[in-house]
PDB file of N, CA and C in Angstrom:
ATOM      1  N   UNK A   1      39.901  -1.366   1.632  1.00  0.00           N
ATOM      2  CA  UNK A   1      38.901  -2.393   1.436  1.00  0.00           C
ATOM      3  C   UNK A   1      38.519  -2.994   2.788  1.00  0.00           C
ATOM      4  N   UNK A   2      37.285  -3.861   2.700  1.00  0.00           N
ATOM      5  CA  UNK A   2      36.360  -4.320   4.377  1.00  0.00           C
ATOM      6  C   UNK A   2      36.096  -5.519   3.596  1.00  0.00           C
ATOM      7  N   UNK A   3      36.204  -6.676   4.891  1.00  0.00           N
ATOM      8  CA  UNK A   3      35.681  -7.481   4.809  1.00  0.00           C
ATOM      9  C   UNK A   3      34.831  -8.158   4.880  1.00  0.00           C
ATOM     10  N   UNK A   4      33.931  -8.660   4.165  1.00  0.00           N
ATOM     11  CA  UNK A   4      32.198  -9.133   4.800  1.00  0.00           C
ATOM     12  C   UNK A   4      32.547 -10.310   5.765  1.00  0.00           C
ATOM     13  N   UNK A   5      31.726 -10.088   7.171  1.00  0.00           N
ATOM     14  CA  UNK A   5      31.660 -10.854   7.847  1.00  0.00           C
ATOM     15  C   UNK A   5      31.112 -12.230   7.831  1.00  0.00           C
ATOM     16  N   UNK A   6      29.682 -12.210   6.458  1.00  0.00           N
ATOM     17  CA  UNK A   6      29.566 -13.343   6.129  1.00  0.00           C
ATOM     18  C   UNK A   6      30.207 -14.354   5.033  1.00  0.00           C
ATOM     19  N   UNK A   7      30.472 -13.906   4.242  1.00  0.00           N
ATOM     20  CA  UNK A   7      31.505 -14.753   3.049  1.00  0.00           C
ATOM     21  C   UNK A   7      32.984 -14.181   3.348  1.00  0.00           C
ATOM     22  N   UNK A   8      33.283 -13.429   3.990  1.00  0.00           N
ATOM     23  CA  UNK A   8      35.173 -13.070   4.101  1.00  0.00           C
ATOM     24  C   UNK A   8      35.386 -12.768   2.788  1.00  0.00           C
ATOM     25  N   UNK A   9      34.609 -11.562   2.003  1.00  0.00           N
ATOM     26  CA  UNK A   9      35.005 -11.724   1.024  1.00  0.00           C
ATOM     27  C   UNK A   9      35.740  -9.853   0.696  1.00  0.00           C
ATOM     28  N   UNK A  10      36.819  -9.448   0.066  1.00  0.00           N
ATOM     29  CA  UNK A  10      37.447  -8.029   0.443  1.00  0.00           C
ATOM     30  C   UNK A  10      36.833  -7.925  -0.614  1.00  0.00           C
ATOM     31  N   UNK A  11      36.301  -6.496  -0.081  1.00  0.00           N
ATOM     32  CA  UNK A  11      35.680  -6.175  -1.218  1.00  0.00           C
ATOM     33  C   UNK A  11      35.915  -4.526  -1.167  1.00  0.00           C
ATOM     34  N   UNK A  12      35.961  -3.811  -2.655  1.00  0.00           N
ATOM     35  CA  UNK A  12      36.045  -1.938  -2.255  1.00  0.00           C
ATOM     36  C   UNK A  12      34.984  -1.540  -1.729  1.00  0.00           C
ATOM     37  N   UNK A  13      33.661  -2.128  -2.465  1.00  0.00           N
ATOM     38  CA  UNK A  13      32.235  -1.890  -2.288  1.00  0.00           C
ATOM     39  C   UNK A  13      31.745  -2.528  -0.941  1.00  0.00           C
ATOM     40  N   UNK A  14      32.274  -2.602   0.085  1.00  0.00           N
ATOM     41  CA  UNK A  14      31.772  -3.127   1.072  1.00  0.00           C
ATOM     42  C   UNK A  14      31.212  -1.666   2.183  1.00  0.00           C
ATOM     43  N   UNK A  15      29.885  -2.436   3.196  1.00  0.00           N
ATOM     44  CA  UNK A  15      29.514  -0.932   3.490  1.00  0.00           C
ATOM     45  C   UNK A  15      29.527  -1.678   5.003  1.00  0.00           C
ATOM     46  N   UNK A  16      28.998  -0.462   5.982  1.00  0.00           N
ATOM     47  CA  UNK A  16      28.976  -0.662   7.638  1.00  0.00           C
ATOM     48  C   UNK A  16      26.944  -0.593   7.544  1.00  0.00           C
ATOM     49  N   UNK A  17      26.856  -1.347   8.806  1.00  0.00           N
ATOM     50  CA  UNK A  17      25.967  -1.301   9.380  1.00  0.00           C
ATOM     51  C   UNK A  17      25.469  -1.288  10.550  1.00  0.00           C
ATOM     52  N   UNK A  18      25.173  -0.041  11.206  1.00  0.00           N
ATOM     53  CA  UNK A  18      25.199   0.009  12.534  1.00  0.00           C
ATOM     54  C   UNK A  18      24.089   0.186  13.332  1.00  0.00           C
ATOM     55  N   UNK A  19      23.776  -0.764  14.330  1.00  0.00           N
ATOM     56  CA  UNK A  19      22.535  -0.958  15.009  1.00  0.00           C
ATOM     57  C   UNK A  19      22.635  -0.002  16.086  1.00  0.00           C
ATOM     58  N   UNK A  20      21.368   0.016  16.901  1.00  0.00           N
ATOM     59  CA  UNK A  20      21.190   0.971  17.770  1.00  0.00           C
ATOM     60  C   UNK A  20      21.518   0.768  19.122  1.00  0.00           C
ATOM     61  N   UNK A  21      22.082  -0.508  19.027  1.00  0.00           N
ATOM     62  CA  UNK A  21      23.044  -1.065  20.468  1.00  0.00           C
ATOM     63  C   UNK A  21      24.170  -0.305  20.039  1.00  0.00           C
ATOM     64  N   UNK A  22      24.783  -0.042  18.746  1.00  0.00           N
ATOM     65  CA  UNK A  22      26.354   0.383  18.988  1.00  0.00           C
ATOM     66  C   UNK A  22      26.815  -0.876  18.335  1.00  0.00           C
ATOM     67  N   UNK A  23      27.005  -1.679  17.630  1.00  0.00           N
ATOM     68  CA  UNK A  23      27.242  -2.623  16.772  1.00  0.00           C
ATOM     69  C   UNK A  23      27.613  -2.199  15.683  1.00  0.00           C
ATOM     70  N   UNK A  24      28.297  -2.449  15.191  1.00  0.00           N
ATOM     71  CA  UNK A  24      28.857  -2.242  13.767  1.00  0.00           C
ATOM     72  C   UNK A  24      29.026  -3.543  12.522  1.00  0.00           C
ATOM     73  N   UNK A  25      28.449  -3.627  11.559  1.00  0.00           N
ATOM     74  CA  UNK A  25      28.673  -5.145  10.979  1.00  0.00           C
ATOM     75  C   UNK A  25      29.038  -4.517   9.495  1.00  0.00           C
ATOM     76  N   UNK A  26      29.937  -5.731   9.085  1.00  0.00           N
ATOM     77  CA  UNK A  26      30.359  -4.973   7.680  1.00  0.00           C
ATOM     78  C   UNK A  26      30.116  -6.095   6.775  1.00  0.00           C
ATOM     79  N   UNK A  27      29.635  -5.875   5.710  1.00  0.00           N
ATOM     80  CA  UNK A  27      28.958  -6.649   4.802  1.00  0.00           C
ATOM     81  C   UNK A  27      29.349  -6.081   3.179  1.00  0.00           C
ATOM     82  N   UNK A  28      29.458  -7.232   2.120  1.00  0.00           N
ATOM     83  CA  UNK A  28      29.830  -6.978   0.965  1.00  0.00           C
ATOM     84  C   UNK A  28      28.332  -6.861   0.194  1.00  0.00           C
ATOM     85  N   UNK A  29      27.352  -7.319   0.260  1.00  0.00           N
ATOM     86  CA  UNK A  29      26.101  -7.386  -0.235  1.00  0.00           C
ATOM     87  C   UNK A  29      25.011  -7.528   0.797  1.00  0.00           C
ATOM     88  N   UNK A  30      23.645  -6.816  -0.041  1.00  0.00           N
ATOM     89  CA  UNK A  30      22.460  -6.831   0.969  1.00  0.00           C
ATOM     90  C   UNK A  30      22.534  -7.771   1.212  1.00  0.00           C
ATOM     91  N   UNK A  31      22.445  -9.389  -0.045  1.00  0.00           N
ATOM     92  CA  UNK A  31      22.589 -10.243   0.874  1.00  0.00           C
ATOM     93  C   UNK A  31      22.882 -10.938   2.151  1.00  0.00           C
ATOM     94  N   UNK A  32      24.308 -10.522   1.815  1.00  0.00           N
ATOM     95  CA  UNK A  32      24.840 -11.402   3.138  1.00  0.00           C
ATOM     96  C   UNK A  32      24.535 -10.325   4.101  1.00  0.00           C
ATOM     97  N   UNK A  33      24.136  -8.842   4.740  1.00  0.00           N
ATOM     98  CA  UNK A  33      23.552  -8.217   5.424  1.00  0.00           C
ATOM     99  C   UNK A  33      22.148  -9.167   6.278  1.00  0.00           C
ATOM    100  N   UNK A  34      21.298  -9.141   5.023  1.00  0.00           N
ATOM    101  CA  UNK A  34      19.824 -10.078   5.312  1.00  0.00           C
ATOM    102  C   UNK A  34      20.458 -11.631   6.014  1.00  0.00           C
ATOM    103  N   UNK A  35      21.222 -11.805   5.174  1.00  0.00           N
ATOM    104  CA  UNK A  35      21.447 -13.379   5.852  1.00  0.00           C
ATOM    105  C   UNK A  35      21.959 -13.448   7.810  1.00  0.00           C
ATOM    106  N   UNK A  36      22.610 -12.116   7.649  1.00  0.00           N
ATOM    107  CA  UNK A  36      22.951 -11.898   9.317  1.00  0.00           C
ATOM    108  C   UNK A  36      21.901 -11.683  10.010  1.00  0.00           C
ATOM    109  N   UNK A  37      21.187 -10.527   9.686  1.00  0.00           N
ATOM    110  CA  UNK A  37      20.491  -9.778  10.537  1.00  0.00           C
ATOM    111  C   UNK A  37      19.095 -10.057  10.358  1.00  0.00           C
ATOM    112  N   UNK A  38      18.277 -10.370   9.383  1.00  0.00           N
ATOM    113  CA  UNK A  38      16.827 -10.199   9.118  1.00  0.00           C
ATOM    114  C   UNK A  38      16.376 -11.114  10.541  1.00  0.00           C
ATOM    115  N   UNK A  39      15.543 -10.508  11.002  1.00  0.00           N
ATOM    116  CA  UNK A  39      14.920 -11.843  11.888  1.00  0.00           C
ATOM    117  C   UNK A  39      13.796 -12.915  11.252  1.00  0.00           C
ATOM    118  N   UNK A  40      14.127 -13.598  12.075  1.00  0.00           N
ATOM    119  CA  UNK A  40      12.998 -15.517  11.046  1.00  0.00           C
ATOM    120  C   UNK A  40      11.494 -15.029  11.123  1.00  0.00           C
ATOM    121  N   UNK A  41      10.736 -15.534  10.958  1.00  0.00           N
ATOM    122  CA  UNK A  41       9.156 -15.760  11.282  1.00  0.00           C
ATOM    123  C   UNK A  41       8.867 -16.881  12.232  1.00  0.00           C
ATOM    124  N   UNK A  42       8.591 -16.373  13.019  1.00  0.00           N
ATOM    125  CA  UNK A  42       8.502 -17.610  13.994  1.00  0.00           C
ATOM    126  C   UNK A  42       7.055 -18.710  13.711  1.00  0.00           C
ATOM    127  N   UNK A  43       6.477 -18.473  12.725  1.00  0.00           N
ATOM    128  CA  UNK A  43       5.580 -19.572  12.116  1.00  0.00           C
ATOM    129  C   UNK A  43       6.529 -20.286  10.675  1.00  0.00           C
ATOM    130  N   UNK A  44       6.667 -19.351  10.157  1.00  0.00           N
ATOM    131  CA  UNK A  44       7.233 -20.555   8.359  1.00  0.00           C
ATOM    132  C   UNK A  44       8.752 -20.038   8.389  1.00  0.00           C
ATOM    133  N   UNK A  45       9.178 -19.719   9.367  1.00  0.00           N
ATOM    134  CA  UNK A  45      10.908 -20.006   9.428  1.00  0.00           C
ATOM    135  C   UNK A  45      11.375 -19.244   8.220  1.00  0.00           C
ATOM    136  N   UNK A  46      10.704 -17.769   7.435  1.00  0.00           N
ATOM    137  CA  UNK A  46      11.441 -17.767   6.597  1.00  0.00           C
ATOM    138  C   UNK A  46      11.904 -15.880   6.952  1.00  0.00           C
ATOM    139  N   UNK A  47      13.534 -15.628   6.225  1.00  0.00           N
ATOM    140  CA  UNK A  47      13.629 -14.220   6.751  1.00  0.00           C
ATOM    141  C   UNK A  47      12.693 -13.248   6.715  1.00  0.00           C
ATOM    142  N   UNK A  48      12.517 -12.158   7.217  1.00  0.00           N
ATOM    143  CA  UNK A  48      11.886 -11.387   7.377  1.00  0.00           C
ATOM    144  C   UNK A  48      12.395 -10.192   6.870  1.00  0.00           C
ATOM    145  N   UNK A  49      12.463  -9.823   5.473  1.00  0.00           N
ATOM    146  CA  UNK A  49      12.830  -8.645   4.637  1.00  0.00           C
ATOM    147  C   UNK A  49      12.209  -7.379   4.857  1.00  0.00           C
ATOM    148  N   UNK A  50      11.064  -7.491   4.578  1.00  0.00           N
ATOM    149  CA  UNK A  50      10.250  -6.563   4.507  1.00  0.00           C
ATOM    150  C   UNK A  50       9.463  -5.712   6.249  1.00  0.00           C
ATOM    151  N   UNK A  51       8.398  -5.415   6.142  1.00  0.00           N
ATOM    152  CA  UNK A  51       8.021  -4.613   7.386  1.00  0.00           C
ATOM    153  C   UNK A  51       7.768  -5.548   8.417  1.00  0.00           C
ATOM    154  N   UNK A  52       6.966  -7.163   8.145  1.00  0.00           N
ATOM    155  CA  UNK A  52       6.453  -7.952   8.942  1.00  0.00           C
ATOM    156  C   UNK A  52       5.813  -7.563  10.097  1.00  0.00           C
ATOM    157  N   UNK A  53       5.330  -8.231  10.797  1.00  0.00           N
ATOM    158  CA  UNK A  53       4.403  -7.753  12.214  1.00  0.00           C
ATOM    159  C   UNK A  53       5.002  -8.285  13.349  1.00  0.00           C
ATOM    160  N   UNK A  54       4.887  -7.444  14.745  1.00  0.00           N
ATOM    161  CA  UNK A  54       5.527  -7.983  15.592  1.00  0.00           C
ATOM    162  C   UNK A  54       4.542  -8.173  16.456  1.00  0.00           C
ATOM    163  N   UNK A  55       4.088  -9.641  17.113  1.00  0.00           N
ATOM    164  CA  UNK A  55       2.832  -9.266  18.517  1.00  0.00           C
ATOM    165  C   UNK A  55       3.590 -10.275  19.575  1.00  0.00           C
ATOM    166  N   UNK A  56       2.939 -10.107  20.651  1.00  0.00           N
ATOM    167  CA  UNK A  56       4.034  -9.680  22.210  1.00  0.00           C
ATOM    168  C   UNK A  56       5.494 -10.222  22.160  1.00  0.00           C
ATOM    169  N   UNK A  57       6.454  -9.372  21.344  1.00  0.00           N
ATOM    170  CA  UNK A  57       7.564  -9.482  21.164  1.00  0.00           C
ATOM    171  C   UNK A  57       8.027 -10.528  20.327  1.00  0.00           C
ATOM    172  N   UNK A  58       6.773 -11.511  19.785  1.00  0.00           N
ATOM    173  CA  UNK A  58       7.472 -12.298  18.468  1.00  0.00           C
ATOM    174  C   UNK A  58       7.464 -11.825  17.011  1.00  0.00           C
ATOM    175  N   UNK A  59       8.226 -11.946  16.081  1.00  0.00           N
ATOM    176  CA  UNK A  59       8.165 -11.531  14.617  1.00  0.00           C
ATOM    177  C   UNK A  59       7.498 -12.408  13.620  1.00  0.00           C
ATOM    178  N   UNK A  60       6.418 -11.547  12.798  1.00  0.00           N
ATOM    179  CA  UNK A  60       6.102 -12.788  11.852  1.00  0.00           C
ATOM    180  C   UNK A  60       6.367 -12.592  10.960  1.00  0.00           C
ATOM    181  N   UNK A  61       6.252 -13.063   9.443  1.00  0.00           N
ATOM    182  CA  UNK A  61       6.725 -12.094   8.155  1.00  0.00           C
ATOM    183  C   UNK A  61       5.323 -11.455   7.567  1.00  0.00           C
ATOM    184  N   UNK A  62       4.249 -11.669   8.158  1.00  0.00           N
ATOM    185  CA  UNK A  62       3.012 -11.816   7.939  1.00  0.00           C
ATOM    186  C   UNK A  62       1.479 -11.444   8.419  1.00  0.00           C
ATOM    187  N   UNK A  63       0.797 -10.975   7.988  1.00  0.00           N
ATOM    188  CA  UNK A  63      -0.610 -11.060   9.360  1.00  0.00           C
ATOM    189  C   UNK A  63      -0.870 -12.664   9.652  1.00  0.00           C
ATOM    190  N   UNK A  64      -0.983 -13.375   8.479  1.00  0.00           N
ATOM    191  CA  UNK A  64      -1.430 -14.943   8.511  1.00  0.00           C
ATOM    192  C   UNK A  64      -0.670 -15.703   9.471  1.00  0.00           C
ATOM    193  N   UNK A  65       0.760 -15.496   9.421  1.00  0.00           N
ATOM    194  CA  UNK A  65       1.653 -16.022  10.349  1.00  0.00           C
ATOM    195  C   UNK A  65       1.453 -15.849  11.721  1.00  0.00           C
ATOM    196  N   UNK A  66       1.366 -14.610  12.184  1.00  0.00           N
ATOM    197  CA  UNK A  66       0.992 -13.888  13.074  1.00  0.00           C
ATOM    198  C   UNK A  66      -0.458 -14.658  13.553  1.00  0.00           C
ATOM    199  N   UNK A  67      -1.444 -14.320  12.831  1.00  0.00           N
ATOM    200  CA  UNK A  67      -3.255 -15.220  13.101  1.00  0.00           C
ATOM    201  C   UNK A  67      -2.902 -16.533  13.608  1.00  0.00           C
ATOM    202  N   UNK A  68      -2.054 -17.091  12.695  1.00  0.00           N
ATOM    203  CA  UNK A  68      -2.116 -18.688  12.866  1.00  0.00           C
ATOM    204  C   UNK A  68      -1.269 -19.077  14.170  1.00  0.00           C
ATOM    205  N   UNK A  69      -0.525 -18.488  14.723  1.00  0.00           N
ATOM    206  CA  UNK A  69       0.386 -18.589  15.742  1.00  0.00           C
ATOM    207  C   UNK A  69      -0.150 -17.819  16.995  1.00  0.00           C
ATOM    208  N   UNK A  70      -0.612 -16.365  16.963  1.00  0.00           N
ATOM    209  CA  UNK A  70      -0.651 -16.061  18.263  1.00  0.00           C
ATOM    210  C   UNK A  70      -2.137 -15.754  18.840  1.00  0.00           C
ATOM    211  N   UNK A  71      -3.330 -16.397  18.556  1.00  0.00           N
ATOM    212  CA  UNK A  71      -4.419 -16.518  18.807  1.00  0.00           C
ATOM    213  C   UNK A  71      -4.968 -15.538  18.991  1.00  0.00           C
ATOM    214  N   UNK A  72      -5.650 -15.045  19.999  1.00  0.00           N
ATOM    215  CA  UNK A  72      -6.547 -13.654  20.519  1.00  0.00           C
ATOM    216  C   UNK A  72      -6.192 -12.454  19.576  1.00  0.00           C
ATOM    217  N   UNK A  73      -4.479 -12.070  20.196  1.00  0.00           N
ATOM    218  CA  UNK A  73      -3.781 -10.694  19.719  1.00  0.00           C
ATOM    219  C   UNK A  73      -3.444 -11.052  18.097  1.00  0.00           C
ATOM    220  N   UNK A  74      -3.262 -12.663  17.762  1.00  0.00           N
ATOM    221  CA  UNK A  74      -2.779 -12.501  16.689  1.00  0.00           C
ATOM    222  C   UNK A  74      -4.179 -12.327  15.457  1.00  0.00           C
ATOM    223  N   UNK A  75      -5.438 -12.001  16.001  1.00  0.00           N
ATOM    224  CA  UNK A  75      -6.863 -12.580  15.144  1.00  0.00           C
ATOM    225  C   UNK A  75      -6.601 -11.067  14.870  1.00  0.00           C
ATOM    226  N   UNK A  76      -6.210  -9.800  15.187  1.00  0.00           N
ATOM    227  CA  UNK A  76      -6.347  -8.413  15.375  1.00  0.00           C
ATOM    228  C   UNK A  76      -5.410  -7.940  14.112  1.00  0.00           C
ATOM    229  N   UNK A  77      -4.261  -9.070  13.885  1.00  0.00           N
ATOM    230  CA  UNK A  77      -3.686  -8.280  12.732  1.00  0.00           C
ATOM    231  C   UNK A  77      -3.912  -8.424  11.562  1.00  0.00           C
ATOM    232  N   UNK A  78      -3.395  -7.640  10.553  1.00  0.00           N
ATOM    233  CA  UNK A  78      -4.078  -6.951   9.059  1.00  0.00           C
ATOM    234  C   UNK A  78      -2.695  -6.831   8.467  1.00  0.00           C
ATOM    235  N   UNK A  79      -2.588  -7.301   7.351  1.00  0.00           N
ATOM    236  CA  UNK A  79      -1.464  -6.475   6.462  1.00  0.00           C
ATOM    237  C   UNK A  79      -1.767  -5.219   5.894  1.00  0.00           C
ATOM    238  N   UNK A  80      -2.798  -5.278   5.547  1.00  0.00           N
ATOM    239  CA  UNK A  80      -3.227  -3.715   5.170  1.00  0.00           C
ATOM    240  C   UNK A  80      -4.752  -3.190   5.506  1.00  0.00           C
ATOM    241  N   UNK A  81      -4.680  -1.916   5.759  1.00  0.00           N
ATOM    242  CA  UNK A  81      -5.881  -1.087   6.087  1.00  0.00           C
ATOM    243  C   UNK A  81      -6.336  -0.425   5.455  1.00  0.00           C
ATOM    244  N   UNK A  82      -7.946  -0.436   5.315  1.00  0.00           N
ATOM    245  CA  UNK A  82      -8.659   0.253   4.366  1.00  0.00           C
ATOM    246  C   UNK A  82      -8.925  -0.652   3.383  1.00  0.00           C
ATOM    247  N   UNK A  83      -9.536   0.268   2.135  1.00  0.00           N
ATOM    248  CA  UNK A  83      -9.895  -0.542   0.651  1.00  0.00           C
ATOM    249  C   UNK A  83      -8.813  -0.596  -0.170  1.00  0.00           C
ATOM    250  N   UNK A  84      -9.482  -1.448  -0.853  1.00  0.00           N
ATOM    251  CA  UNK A  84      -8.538  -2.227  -1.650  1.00  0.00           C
ATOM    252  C   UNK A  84      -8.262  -0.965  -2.658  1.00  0.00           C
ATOM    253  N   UNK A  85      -7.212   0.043  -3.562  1.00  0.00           N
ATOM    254  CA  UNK A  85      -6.853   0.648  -4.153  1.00  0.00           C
ATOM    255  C   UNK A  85      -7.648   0.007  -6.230  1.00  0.00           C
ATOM    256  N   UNK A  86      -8.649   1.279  -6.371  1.00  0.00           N
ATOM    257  CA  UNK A  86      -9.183   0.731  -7.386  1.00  0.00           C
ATOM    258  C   UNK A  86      -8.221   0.193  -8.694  1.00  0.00           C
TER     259      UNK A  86
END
C-alpha cells in the first residue's frame, strides 16, 4: 500500500504520478492529484482541470479569463474554432 501525499491516507488503490522533471507524487484519488497539481487561473483563482489556455507563460482556465487579463495577446484567444456543430 502508498500513501497519498495529500490526505496521508494508505490506501491499495493508490497510484504514482510522474512529471517530466522526474518527480514522482503519489496520490489516493484524482482528487487529491488535482488539488496538488492543477494550476490556478490567474484571473478567477479557480483550478484548472481541463485544457485551459496559456498566453506569455500565464494559465487561464478560459479564453474569457485569458481576454479579460492579458489585453492585445489575450483579445486573440478562442475556446473553440470553427462553427458551431449543428
Amino acid at each position: 500500500m502508498a500513501t497519498c501525499e495529500v490526505c496521508g491516507n494508505d490506501y491499495w488503490g493508490a497510484f504514482e504520478v510522474r512529471t517530466v522533471s522526474g518527480d514522482v507524487h503519489i496520490f489516493d484519488s484524482f482528487e487529491c492529484a488535482i488539488h496538488k497539481m492543477a494550476p490556478i487561473c490567474e484571473h478567477c483563482q479557480i483550478k484548472i482541470v481541463g485544457h485551459g489556455v496559456e498566453v506569455s507563460g500565464r494559465f487561464f482556465c478560459c479564453a474569457h479569463c485569458a481576454r479579460t487579463v492579458e489585453g492585445k495577446e489575450g483579445a486573440e484567444i478562442r475556446d473553440a474554432v470553427g462553427a458551431r456543430p449543428a
